[in-house]
Protein backbone atom coordinates (compact mmCIF):
# COMPACT_ATOMS: atom_id res chain seq x y z
CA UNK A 1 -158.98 16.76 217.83
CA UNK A 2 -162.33 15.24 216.32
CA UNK A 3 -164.04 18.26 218.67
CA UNK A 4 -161.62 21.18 216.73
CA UNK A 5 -162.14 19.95 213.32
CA UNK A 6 -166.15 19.33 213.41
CA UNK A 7 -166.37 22.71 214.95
CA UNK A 8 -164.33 23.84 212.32
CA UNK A 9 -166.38 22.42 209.56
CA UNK A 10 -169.90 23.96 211.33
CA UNK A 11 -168.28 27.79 211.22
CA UNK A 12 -166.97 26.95 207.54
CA UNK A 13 -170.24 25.09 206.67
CA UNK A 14 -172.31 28.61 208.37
CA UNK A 15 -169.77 30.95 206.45
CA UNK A 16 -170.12 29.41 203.36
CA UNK A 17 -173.95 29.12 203.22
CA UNK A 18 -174.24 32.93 204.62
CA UNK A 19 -172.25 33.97 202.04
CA UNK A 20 -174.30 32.67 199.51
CA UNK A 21 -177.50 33.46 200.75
CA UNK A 22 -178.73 30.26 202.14
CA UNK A 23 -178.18 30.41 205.85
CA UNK A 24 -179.49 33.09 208.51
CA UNK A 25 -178.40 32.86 212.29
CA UNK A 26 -180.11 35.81 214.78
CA UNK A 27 -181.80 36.25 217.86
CA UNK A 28 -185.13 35.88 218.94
CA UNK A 29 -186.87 39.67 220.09
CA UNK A 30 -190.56 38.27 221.09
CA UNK A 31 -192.05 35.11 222.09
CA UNK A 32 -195.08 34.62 219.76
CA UNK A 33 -196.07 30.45 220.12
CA UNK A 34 -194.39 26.84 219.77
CA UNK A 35 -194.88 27.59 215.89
CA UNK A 36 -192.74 30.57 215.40
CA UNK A 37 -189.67 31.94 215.51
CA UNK A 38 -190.13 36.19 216.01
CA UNK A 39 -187.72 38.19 215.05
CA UNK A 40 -188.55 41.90 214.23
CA UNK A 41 -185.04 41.69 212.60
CA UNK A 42 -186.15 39.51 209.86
CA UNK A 43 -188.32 42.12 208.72
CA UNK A 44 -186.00 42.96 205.96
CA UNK A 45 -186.76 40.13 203.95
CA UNK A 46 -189.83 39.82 201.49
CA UNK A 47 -192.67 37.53 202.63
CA UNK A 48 -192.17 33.47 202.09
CA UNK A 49 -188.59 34.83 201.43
CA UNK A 50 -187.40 31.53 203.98
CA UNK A 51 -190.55 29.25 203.44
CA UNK A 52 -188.63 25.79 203.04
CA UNK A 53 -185.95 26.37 205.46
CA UNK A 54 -185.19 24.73 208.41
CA UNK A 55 -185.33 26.51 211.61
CA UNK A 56 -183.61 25.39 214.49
CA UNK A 57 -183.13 27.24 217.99
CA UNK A 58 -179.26 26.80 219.59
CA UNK A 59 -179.93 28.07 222.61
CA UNK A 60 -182.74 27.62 224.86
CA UNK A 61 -185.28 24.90 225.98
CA UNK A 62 -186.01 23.62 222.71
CA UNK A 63 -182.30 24.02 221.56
CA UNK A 64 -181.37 21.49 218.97
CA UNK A 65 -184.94 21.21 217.95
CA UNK A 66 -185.23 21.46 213.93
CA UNK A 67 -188.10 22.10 211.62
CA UNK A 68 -188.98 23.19 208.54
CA UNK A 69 -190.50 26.82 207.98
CA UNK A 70 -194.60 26.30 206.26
CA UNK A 71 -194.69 30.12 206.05
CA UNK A 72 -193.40 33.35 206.83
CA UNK A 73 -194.37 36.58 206.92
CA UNK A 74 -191.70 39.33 206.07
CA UNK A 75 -193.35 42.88 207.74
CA UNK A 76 -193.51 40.74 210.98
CA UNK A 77 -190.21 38.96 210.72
CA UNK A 78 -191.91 35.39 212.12
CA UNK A 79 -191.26 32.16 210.19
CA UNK A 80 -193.74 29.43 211.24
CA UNK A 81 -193.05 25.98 211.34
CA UNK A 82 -195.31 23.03 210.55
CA UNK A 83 -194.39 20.74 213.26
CA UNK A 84 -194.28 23.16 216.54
CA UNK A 85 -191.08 22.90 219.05
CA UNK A 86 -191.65 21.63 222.30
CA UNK A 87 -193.20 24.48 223.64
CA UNK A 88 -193.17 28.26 222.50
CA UNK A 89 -189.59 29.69 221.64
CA UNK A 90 -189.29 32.94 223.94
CA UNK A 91 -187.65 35.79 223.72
CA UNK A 92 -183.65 35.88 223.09
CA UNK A 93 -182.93 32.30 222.03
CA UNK A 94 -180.46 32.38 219.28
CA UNK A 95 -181.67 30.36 215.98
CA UNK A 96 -180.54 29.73 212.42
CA UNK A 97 -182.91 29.60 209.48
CA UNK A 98 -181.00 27.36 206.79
CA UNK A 99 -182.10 26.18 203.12
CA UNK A 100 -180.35 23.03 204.07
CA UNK A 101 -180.82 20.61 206.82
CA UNK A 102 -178.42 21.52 209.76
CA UNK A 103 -177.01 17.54 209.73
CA UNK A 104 -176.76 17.81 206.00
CA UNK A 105 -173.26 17.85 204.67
CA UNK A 106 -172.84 20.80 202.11
């Protein structure tokens, strides 16, 4: 039961900050370095637009991994991190960019 309702409370928590703005969940499309997360889908957002946020892959080698976004450049859709991941994120890992920590309650 403790599995349903935390589960539960991640797709509520996801909903809630997506719907206000605050919360971004894609897909990798290149594999750029262990400081960035590429994604030429991202590219619709203005530059520094999710400077701040934490980035954290959920899928992949360095799933689970979170950092915080130093910079990001919106007509290349990458958002670097200041402390790199493990090793470079490659291509089609699923991520969320969030303006709150993923283990924060909301």
């Amino acid at each position: 039961m403790a599995d349903v309702l935390s589960t539960t409370f991640a797709v509520a928590r996801q909903n809630f900050l997506r719907y206000i703005g605050n919360w971004y969940g894609g897909t990798t499309t290149s594999q750029v370095s262990s400081a960035v997360i590429a994604d030429t889908l991202l590219a619709i957002y203005p530059n520094d637009f999710f400077n701040l946020f934490w980035a954290m892959p959920t899928s992949g080698t360095y799933s689970g991994q979170i950092r915080r976004v130093s910079d990001f450049v919106g007509s290349t859709g990458q958002a670097t991190v200041g402390t790199v991941f493990g090793g470079a994120i490659a291509t089609s890992v699923t991520y969320e960019l969030c303006a709150y920590h993923p283990t924060d309650d909301v």
